[in-house]
PDB file of N, CA and C in Angstrom:
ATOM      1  N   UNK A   1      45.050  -0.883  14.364  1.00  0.00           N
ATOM      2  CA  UNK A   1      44.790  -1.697  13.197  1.00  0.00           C
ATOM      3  C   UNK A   1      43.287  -1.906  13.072  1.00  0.00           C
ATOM      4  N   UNK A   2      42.997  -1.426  11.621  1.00  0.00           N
ATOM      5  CA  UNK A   2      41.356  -1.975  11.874  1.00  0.00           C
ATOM      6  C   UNK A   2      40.852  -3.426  11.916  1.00  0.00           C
ATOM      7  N   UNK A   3      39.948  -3.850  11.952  1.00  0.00           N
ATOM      8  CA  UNK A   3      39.042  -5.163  11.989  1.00  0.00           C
ATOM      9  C   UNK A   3      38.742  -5.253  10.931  1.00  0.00           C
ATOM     10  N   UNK A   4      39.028  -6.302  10.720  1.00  0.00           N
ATOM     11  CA  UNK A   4      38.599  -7.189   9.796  1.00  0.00           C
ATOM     12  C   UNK A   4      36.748  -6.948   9.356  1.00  0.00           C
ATOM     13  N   UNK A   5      36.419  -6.545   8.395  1.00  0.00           N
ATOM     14  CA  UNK A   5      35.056  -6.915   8.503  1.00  0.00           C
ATOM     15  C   UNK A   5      34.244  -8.321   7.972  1.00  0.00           C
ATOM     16  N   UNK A   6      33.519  -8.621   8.878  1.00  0.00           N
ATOM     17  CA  UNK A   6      32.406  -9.869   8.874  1.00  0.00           C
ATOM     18  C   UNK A   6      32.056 -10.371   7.211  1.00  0.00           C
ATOM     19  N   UNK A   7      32.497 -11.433   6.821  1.00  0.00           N
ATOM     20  CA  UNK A   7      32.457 -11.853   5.802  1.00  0.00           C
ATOM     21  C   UNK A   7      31.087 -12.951   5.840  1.00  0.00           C
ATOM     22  N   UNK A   8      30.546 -13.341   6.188  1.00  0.00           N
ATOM     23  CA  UNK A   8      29.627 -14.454   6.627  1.00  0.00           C
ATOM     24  C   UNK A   8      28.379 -13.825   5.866  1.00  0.00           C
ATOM     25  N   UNK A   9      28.075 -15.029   5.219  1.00  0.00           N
ATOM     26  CA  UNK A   9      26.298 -14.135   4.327  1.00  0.00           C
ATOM     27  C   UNK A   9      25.133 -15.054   4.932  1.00  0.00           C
ATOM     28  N   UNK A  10      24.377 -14.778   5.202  1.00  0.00           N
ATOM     29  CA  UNK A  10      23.490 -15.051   5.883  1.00  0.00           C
ATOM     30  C   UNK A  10      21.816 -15.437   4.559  1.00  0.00           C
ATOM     31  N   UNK A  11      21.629 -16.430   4.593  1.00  0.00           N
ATOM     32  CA  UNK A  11      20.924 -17.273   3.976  1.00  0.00           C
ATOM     33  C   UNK A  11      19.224 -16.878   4.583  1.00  0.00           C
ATOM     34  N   UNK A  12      18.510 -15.925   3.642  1.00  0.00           N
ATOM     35  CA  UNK A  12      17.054 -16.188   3.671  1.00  0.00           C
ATOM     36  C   UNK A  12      16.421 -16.686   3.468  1.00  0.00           C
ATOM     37  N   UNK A  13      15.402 -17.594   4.328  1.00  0.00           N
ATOM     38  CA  UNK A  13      14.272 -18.180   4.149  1.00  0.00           C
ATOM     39  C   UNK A  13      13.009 -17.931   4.282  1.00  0.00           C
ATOM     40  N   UNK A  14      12.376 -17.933   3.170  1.00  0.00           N
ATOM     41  CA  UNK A  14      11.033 -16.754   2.920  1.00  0.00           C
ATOM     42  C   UNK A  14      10.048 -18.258   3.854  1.00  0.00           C
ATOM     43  N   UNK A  15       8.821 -17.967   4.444  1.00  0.00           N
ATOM     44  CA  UNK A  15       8.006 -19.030   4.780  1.00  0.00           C
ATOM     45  C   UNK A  15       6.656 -18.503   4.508  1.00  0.00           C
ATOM     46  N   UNK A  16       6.539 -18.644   3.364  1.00  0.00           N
ATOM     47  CA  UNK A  16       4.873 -18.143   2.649  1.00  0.00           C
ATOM     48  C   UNK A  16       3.413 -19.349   3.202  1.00  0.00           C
ATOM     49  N   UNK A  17       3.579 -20.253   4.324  1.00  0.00           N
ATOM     50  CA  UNK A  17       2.997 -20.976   4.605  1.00  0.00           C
ATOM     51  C   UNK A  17       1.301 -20.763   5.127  1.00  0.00           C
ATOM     52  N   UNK A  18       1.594 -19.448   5.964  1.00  0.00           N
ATOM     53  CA  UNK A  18       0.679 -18.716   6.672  1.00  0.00           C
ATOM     54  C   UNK A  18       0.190 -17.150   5.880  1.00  0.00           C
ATOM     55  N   UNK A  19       0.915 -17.171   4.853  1.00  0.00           N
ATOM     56  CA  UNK A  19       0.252 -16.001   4.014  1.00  0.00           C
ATOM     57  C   UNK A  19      -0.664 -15.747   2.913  1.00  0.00           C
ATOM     58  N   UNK A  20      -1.474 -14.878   3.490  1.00  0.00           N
ATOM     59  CA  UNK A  20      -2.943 -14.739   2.886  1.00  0.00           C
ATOM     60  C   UNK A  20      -2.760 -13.319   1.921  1.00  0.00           C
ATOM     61  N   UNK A  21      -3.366 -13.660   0.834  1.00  0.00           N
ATOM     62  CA  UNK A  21      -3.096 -12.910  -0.543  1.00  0.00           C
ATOM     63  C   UNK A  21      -4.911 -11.928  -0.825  1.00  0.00           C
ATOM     64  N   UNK A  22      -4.600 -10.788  -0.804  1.00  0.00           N
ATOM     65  CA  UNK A  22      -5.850  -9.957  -1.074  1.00  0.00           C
ATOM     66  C   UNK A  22      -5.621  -8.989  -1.653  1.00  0.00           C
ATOM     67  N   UNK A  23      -6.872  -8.373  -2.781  1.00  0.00           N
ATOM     68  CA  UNK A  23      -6.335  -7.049  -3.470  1.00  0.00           C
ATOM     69  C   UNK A  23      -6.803  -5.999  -2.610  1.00  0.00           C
ATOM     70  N   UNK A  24      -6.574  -4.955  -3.290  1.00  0.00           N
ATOM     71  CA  UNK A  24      -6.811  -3.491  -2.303  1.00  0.00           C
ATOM     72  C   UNK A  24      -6.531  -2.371  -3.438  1.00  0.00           C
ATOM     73  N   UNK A  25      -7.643  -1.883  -3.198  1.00  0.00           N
ATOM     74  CA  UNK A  25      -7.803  -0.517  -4.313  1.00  0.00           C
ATOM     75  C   UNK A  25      -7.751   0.796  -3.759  1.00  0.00           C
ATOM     76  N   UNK A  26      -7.202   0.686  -2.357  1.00  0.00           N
ATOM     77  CA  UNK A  26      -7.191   1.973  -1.262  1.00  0.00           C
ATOM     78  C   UNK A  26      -6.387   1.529  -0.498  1.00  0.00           C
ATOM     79  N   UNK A  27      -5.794   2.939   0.159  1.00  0.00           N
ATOM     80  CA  UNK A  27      -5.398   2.712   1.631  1.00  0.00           C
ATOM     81  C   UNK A  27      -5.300   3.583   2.573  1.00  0.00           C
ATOM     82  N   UNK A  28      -5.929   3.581   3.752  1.00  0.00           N
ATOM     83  CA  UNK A  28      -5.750   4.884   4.340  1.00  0.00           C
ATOM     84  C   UNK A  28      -4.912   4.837   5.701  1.00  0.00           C
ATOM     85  N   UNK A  29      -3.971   5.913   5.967  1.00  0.00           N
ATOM     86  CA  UNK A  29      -2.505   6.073   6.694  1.00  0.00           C
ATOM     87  C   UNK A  29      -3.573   6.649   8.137  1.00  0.00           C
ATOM     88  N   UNK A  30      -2.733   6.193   9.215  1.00  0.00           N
ATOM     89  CA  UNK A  30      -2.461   6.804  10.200  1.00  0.00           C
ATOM     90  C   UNK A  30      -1.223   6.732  10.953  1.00  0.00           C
ATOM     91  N   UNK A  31      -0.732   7.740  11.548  1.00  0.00           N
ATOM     92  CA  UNK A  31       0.661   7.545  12.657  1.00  0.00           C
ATOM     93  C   UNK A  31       0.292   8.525  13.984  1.00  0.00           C
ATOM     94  N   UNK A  32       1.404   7.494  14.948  1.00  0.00           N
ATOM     95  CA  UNK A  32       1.591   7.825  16.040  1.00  0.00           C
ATOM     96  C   UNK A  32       2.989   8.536  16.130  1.00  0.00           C
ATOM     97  N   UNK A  33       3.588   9.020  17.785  1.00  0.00           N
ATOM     98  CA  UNK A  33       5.321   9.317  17.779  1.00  0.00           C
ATOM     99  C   UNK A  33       5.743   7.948  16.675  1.00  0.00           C
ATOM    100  N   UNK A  34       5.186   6.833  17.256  1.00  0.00           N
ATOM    101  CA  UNK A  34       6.217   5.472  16.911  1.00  0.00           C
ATOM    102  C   UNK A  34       6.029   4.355  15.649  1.00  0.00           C
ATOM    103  N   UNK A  35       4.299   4.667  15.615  1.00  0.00           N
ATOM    104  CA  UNK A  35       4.321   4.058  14.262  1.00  0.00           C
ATOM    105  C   UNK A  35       3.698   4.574  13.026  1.00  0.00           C
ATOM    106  N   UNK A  36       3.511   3.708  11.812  1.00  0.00           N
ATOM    107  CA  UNK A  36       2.533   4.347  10.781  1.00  0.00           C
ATOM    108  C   UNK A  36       1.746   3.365  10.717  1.00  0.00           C
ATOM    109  N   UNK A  37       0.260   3.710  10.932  1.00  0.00           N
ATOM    110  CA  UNK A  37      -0.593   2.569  10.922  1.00  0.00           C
ATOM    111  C   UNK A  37      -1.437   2.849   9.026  1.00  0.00           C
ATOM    112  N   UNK A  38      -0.937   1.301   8.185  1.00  0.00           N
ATOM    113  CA  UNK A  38      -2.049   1.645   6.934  1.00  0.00           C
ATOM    114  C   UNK A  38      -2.952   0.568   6.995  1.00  0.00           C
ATOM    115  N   UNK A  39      -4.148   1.259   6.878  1.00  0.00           N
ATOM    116  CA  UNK A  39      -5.524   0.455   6.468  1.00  0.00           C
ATOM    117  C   UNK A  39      -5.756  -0.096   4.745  1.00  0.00           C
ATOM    118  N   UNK A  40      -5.574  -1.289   4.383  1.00  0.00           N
ATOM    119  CA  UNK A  40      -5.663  -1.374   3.203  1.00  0.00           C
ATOM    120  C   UNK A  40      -7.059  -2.559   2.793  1.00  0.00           C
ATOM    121  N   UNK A  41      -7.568  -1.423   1.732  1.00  0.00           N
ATOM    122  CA  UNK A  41      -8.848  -2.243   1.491  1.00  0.00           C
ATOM    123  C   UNK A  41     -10.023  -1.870   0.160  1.00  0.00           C
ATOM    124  N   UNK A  42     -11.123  -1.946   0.437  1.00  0.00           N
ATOM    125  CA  UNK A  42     -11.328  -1.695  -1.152  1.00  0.00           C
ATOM    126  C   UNK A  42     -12.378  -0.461  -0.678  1.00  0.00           C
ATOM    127  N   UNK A  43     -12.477   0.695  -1.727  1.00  0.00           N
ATOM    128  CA  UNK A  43     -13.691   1.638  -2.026  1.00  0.00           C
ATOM    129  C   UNK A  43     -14.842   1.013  -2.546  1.00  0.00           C
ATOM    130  N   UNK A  44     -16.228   0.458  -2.047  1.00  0.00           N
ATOM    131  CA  UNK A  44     -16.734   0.182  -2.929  1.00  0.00           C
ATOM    132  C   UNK A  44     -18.349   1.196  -2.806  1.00  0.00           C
ATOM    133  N   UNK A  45     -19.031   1.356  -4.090  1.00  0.00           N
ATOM    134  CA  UNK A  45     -19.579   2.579  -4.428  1.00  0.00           C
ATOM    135  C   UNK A  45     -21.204   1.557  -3.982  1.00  0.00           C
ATOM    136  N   UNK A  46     -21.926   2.589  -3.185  1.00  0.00           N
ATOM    137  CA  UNK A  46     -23.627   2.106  -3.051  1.00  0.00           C
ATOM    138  C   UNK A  46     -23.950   2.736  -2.867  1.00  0.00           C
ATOM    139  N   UNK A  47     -25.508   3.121  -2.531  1.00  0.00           N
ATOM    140  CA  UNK A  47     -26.612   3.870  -2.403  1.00  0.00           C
ATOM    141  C   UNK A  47     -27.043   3.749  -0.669  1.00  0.00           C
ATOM    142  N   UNK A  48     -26.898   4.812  -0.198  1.00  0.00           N
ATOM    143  CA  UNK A  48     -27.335   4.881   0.973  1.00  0.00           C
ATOM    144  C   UNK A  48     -28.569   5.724   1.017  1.00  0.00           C
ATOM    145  N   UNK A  49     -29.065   5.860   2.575  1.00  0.00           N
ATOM    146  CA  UNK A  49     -30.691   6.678   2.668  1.00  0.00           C
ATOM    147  C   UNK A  49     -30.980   7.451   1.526  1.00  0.00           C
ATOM    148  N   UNK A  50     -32.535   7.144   0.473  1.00  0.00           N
ATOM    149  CA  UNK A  50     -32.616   8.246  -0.053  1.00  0.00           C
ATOM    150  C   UNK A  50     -32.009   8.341  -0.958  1.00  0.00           C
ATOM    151  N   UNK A  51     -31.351   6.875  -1.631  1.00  0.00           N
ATOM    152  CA  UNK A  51     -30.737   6.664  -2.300  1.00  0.00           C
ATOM    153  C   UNK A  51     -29.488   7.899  -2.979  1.00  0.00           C
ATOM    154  N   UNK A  52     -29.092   8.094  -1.783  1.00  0.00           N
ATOM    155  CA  UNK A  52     -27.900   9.105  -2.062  1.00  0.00           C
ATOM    156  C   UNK A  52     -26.389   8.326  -2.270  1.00  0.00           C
ATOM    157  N   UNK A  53     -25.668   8.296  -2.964  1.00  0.00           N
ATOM    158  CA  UNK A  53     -24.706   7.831  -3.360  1.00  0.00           C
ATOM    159  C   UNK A  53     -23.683   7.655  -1.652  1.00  0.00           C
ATOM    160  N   UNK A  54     -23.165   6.688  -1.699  1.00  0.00           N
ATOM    161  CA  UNK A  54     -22.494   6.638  -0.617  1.00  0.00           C
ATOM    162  C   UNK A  54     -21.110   5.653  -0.789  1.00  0.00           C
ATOM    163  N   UNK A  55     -19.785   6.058  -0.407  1.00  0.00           N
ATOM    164  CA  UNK A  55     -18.785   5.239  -0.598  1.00  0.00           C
ATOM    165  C   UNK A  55     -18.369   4.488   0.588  1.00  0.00           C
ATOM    166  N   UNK A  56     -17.911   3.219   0.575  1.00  0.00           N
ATOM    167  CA  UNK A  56     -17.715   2.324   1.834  1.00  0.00           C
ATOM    168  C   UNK A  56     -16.506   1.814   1.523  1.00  0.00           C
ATOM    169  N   UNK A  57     -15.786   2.559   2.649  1.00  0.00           N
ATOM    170  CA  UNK A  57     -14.411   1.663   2.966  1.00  0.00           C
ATOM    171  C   UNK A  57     -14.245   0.266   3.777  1.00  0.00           C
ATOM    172  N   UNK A  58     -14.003  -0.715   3.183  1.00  0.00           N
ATOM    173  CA  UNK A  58     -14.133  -1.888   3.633  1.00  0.00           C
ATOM    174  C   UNK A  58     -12.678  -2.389   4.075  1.00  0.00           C
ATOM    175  N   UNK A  59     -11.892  -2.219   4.919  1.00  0.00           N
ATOM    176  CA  UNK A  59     -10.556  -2.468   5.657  1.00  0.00           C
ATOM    177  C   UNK A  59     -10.730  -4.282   5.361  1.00  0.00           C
ATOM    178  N   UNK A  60      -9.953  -4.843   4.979  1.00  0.00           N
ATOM    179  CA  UNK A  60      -9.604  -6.047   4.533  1.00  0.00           C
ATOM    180  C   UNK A  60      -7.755  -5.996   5.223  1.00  0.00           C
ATOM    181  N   UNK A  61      -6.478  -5.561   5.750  1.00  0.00           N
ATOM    182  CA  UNK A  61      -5.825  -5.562   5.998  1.00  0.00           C
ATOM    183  C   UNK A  61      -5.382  -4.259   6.942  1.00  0.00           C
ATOM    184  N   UNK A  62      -4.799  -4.681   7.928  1.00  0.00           N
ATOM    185  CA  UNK A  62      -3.955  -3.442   8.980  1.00  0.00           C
ATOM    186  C   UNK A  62      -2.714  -3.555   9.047  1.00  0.00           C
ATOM    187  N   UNK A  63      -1.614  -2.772   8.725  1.00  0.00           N
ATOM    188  CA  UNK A  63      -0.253  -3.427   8.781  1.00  0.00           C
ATOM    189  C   UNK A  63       0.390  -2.225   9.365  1.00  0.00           C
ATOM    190  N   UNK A  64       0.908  -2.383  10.700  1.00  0.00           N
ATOM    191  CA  UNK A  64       1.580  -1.153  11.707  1.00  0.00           C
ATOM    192  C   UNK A  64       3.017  -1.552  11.122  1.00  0.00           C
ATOM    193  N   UNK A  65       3.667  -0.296  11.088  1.00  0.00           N
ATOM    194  CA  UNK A  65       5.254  -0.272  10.948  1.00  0.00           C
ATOM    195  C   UNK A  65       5.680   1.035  12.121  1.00  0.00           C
ATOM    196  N   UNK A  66       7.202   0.377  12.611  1.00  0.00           N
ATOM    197  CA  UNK A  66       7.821   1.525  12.923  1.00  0.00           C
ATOM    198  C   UNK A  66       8.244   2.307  11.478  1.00  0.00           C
ATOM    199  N   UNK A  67       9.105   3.568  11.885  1.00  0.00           N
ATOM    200  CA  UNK A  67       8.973   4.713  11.153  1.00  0.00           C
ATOM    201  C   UNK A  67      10.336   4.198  10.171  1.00  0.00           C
ATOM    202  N   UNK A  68      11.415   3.354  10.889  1.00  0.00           N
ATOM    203  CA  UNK A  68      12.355   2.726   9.775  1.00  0.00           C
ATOM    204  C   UNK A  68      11.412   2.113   9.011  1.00  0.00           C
ATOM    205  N   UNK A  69      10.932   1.061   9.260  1.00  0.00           N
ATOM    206  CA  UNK A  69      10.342   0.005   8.259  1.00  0.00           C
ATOM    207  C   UNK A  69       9.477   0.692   7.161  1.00  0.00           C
ATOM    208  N   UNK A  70       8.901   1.750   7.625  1.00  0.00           N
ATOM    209  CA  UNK A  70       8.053   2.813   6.906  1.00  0.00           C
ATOM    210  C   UNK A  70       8.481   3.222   5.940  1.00  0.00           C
ATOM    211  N   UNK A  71       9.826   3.845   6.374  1.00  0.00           N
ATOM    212  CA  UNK A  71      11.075   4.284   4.976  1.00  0.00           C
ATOM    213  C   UNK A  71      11.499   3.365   4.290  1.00  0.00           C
ATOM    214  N   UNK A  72      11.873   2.139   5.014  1.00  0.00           N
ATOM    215  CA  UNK A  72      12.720   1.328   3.480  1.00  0.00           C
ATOM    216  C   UNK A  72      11.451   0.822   2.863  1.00  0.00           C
ATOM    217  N   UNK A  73       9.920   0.340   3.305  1.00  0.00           N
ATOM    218  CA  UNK A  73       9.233   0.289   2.497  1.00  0.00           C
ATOM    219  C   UNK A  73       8.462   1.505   1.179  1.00  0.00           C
ATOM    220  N   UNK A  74       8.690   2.713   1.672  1.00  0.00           N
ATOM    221  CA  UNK A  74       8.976   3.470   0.768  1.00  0.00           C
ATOM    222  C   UNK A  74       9.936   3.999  -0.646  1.00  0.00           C
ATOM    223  N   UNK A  75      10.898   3.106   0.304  1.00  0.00           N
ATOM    224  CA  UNK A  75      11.880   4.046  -0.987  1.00  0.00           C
ATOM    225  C   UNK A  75      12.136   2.454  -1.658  1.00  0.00           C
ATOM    226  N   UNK A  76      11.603   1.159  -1.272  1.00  0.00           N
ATOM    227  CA  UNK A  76      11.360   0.038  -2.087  1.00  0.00           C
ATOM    228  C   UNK A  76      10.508   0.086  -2.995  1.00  0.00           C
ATOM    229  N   UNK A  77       9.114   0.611  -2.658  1.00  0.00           N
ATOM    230  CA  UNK A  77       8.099   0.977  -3.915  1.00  0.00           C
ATOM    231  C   UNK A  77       8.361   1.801  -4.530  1.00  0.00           C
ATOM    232  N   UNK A  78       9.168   2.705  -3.938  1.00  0.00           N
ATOM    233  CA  UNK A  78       9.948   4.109  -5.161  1.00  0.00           C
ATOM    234  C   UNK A  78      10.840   3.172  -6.021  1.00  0.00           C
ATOM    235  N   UNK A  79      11.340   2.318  -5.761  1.00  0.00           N
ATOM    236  CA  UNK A  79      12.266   1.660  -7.011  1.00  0.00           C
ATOM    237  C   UNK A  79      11.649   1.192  -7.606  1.00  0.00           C
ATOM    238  N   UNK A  80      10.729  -0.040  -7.287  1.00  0.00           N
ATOM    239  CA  UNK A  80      10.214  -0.834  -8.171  1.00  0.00           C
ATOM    240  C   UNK A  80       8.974  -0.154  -9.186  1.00  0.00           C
ATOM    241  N   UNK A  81       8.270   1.168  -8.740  1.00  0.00           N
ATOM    242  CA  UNK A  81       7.898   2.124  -9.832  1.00  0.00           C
ATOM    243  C   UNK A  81       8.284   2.157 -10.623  1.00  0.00           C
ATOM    244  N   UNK A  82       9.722   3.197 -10.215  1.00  0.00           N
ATOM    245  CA  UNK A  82      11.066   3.840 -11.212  1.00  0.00           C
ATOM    246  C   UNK A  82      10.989   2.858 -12.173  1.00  0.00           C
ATOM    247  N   UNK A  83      11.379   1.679 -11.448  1.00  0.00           N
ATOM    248  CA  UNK A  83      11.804   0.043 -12.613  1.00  0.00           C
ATOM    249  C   UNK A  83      10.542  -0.057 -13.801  1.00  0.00           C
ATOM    250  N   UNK A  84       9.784   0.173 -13.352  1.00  0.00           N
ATOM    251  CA  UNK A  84       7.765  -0.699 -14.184  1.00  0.00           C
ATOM    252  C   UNK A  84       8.262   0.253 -14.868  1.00  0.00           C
ATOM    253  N   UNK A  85       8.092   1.790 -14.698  1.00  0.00           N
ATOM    254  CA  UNK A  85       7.898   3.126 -15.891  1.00  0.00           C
ATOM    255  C   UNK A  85       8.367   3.359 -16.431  1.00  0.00           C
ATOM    256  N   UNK A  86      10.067   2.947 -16.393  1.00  0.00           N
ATOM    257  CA  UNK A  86      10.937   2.812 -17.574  1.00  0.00           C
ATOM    258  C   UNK A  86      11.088   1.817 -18.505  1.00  0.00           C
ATOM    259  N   UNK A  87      10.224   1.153 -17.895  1.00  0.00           N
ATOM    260  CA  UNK A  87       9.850  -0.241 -19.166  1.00  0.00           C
ATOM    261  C   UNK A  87       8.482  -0.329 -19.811  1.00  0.00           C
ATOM    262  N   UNK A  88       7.345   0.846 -19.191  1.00  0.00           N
ATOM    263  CA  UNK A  88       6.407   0.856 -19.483  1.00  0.00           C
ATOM    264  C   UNK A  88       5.257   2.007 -19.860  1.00  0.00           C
ATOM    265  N   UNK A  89       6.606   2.716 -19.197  1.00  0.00           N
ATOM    266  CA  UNK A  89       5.902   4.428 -19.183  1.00  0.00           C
ATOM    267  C   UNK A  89       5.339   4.503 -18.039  1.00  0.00           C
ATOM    268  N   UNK A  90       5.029   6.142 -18.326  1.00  0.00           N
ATOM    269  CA  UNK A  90       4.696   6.416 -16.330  1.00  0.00           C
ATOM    270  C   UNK A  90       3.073   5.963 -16.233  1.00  0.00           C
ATOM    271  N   UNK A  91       2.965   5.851 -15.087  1.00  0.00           N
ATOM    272  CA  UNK A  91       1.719   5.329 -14.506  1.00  0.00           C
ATOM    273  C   UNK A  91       0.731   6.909 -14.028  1.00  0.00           C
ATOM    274  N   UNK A  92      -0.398   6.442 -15.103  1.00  0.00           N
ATOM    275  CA  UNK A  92      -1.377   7.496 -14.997  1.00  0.00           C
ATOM    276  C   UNK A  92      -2.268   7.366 -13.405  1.00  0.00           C
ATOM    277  N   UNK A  93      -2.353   8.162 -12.709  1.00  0.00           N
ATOM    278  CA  UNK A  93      -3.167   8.210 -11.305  1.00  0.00           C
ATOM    279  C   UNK A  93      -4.754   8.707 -11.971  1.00  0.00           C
ATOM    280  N   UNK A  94      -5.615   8.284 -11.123  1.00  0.00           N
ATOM    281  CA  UNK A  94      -7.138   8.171 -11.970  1.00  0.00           C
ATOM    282  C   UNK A  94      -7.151   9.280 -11.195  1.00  0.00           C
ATOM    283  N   UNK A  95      -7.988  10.149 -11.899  1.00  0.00           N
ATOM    284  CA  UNK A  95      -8.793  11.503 -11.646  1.00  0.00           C
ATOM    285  C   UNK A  95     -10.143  10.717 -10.644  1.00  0.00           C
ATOM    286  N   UNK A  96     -11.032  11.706 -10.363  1.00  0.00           N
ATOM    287  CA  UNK A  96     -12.283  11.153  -9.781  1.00  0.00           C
ATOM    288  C   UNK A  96     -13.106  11.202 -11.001  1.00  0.00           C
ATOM    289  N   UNK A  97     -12.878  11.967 -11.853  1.00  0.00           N
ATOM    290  CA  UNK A  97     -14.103  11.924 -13.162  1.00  0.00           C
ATOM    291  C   UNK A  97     -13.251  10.719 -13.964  1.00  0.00           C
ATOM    292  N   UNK A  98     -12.604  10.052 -13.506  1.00  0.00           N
ATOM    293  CA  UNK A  98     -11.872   9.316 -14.542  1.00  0.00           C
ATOM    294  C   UNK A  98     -11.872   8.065 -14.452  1.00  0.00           C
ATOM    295  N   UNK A  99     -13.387   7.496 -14.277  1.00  0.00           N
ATOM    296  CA  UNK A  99     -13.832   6.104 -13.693  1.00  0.00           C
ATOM    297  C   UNK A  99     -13.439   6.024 -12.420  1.00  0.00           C
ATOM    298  N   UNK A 100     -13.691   4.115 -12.174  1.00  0.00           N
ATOM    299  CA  UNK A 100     -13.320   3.611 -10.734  1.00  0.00           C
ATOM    300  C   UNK A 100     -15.008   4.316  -9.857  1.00  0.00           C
ATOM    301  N   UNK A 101     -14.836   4.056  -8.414  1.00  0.00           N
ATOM    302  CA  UNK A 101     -15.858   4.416  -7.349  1.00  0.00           C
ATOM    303  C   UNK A 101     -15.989   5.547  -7.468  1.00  0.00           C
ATOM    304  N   UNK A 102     -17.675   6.340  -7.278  1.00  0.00           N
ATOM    305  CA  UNK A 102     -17.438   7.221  -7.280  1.00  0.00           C
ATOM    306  C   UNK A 102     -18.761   8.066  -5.800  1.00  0.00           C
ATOM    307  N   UNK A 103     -18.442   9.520  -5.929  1.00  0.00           N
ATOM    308  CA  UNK A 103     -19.194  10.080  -4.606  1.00  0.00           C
ATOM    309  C   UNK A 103     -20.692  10.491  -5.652  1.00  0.00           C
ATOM    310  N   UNK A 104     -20.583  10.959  -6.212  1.00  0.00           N
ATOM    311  CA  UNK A 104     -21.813  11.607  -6.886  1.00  0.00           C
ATOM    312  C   UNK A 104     -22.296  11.002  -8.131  1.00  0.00           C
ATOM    313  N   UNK A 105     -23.019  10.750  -8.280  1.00  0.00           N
ATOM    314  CA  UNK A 105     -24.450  10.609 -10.247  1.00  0.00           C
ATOM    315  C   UNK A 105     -24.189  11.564 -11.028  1.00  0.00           C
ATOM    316  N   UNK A 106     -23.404  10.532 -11.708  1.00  0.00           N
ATOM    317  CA  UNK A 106     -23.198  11.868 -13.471  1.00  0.00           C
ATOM    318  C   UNK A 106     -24.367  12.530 -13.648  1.00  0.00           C
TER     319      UNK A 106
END
């Protein structure tokens, strides 16, 4: 005979007490076997030696995931895309000639 399955719902409580809110116009990935490490933070565009154009990644957040958490946070921003673009149209990705920071002087 099978079992009964677990009927009991379990009640979330979000605790936003200790959370700190920042934008981020970049992010750059790394992984190990076990995790995915993303750096999230801003590009911002200056003049280095010689006034040669120079871009600076400024890391403002580090957030390690194992490789589950990796996926359902993936295929969560894959929905909530899907959701925005069918109510808004698809979302154009900026070219490098297409404003925002840049490496080189028009």
């Amino acid at each position: 005979m099978a079992e009964k399955a677990d009927s009991r719902q379990i009640q979330l409580r979000i605790d936003e007490t200790k959370m700190q809110s920042t934008y981020s116009n970049t992010i750059r990935t790394s992984t190990t076997q076990d995790e995915v490490v993303m750096d999230f933070g801003m590009n911002l565009p200056m003049q280095g030696p010689d006034n040669q154009p120079v871009l600076l990644f400024q890391v403002g957040s580090r957030v390690i995931m194992n490789w589950a958490g990796a996926k359902r946070l993936a295929i969560s921003l894959g929905q909530v895309i899907r959701q925005y673009e069918e109510r808004n149209g698809e979302i154009a990705l900026s070219r490098p000639d297409a404003g925002g920071p840049r490496l080189a002087q028009d």
